[in-house]
Protein backbone atom coordinates (compact mmCIF):
# COMPACT_ATOMS: atom_id res chain seq x y z
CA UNK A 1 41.80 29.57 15.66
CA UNK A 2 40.28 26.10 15.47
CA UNK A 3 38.10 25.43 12.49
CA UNK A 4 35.27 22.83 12.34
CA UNK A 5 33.64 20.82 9.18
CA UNK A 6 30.57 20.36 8.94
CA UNK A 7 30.71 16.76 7.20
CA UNK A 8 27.16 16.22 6.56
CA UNK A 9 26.49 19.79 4.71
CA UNK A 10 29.45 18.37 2.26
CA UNK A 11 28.12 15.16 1.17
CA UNK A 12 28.06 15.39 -2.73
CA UNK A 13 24.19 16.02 -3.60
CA UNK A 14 23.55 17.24 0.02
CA UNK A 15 21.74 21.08 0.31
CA UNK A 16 23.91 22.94 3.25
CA UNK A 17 22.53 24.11 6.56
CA UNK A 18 21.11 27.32 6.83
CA UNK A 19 23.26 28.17 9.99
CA UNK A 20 26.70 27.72 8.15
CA UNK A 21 29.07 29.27 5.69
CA UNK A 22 29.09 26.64 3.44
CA UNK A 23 25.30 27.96 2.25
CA UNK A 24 26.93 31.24 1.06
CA UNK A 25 29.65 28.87 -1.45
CA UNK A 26 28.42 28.87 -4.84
CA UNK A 27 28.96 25.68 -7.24
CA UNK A 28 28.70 26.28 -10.92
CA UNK A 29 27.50 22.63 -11.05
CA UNK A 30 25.00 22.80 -7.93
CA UNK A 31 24.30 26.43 -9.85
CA UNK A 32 23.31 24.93 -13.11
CA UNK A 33 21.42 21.85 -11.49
CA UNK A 34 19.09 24.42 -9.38
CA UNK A 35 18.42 26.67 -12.16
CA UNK A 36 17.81 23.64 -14.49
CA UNK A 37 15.28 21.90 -11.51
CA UNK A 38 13.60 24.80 -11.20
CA UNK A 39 12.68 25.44 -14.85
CA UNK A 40 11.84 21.57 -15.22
CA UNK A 41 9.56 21.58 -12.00
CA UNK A 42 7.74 25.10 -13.23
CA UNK A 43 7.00 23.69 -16.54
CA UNK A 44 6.26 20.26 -15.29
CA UNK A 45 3.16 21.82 -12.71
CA UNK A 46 2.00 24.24 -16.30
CA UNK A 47 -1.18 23.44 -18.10
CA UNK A 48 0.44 22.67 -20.91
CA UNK A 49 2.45 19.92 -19.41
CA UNK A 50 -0.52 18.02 -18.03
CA UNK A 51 -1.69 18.36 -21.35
CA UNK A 52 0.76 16.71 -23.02
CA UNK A 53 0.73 13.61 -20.10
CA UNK A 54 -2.76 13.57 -20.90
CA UNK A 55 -1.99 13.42 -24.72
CA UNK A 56 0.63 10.95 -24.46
CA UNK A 57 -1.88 8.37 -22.02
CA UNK A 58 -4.65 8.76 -25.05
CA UNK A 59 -2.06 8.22 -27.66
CA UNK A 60 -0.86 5.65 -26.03
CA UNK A 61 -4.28 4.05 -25.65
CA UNK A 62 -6.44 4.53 -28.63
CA UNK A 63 -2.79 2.56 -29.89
CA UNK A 64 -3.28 -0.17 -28.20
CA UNK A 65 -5.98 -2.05 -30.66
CA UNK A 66 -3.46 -1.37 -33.34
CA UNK A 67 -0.75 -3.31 -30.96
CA UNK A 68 -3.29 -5.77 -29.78
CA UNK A 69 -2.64 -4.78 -26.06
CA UNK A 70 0.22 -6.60 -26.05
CA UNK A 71 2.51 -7.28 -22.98
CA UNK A 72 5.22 -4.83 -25.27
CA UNK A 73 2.76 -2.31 -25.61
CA UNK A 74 1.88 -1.95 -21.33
CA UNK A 75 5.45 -2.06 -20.80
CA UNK A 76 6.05 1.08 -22.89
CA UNK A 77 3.89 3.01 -20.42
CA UNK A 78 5.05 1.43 -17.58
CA UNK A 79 8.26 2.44 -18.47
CA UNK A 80 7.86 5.73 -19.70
CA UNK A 81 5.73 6.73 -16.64
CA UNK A 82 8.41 5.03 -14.11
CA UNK A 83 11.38 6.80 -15.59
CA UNK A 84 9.70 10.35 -16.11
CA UNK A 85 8.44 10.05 -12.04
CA UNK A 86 11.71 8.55 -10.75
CA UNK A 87 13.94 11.42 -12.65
CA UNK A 88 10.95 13.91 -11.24
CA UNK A 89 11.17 13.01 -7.86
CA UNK A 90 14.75 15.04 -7.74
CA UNK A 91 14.03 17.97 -9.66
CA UNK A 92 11.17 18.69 -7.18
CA UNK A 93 13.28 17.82 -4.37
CA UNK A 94 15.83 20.20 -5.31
CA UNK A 95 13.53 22.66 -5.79
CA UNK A 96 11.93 22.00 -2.23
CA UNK A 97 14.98 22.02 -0.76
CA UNK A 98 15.65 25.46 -2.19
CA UNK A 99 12.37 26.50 -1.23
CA UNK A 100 12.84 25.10 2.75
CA UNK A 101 16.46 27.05 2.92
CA UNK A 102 14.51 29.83 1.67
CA UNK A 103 11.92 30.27 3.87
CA UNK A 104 14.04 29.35 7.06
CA UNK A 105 16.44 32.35 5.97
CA UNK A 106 13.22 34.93 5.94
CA UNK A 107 12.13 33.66 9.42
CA UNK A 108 15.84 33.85 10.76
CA UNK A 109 15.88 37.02 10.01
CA UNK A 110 12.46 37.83 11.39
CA UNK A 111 13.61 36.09 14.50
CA UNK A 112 16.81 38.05 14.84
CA UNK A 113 14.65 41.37 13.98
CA UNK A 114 11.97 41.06 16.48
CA UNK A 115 12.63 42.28 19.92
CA UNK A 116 10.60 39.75 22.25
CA UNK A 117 11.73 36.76 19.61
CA UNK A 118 14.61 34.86 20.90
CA UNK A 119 17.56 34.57 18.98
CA UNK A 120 18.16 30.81 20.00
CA UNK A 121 15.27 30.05 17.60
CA UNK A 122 17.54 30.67 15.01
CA UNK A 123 18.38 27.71 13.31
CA UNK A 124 15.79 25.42 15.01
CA UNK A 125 15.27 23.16 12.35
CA UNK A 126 18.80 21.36 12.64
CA UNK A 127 17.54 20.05 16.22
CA UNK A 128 17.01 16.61 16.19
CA UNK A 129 13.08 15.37 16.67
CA UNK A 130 13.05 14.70 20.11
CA UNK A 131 14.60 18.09 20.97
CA UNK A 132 11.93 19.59 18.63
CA UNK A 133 9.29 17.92 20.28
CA UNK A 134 10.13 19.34 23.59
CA UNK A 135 10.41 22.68 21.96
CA UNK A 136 7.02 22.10 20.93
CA UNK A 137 5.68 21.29 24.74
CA UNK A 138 6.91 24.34 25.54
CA UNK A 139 4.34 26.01 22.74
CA UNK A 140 1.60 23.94 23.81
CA UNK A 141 1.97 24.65 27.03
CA UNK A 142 2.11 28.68 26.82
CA UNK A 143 -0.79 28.17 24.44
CA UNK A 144 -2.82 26.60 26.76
CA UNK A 145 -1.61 29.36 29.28
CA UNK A 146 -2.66 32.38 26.82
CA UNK A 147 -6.19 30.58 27.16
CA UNK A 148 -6.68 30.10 30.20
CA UNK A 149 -5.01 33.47 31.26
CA UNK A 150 -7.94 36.06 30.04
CA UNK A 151 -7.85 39.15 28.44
CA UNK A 152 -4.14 40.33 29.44
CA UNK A 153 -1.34 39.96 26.47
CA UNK A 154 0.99 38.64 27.80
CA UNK A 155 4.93 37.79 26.06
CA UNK A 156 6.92 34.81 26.41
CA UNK A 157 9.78 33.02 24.72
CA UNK A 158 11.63 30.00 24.77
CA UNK A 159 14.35 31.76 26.73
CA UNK A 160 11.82 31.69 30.05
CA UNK A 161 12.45 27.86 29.68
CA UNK A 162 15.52 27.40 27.89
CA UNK A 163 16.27 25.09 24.63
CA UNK A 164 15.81 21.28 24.80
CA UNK A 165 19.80 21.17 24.05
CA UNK A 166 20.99 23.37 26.92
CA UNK A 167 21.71 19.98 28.22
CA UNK A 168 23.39 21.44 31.49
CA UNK A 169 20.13 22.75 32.20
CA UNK A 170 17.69 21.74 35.22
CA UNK A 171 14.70 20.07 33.86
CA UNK A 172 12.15 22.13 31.86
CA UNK A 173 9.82 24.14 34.76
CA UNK A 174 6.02 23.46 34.16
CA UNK A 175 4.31 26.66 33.16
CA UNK A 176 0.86 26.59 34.88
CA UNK A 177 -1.72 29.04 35.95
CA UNK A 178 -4.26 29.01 38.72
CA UNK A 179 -6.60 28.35 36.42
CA UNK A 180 -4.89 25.58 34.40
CA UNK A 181 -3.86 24.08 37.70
CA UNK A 182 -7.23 23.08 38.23
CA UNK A 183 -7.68 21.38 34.97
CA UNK A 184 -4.69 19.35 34.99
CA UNK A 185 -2.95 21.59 32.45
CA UNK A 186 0.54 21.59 32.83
């Protein structure tokens, strides 16, 4: 039984697919870190945290006859503000991150629950962009079938077509109607 690693989900910092086992592994650090992150980004978006940055810019300001707006006194700010953001910017995108997984997970499993979904939408997002975009043709397309096509509910999935990384596959088949022939709809 051959076993494969998935080097990118084990980059140090790096959030792991959704698809693979390595999601499941628990870290005490990468524990700690999320819970931490998502305490500091739920305060940060409070009330009461806007009020304080709000505080802190008047402080700072009605100060600044007192320090004779000095170069020393900008740079304080600048400083503060630039340190605060850059140390931000990764508590909210751990906390993003968690939310993505999350929210992938609850539409894999609506995915895998529905009858007429296909299962080979499971996952999706770890497609590359190009392979996403023809994914995507494939929903414009049977979009622009559904209107053109009446009344009648019709289903349809991906499978009809096939994924953009079945690369043994024929090209994908234009879905057209009568109606959409006429228009140039393809």
């Amino acid at each position: 039984m051959e076993q494969t690693v998935d080097r990118d989900s084990d980059a140090v910092g790096s959030m792991p697919e959704t698809n693979t086992v390595s999601y499941a592994k628990r870290s005490a650090v990468l524990s700690a870190f999320d819970r931490f992150a998502s305490r500091v980004t739920r305060w940060a978006g409070s009330p009461v945290a806007f009020a304080l940055a709000l505080l802190s810019i008047l402080v700072w300001g009605l100060t600044g006859r007192y320090f004779r707006y000095s170069e020393n006194w900008q740079l304080v700010v600048n400083t503060g503000t630039t340190i605060i953001t850059f140390l931000m910017v990764f508590m909210i995108q751990q906390s993003q991150n968690k939310d993505s997984i999350a929210l992938h997970l609850k539409l894999n499993e609506l995915l895998a629950a529905t009858k007429q979904a296909s299962n080979r939408m499971i996952g999706i997002e770890d497609l590359d962009e190009q392979d996403l975009r023809e994914v995507a043709d494939f929903y414009v397309r049977l979009a622009a079938r559904a209107k053109n096509g009446g009344k009648g509910k019709e289903t349809h999935s991906i499978d009809e077509e096939g994924m953009p990384t079945d690369r043994d596959r024929v090209p994908m088949p234009t879905l057209v109607n009568a109606s959409a022939a006429g228009a140039g709809v393809r």
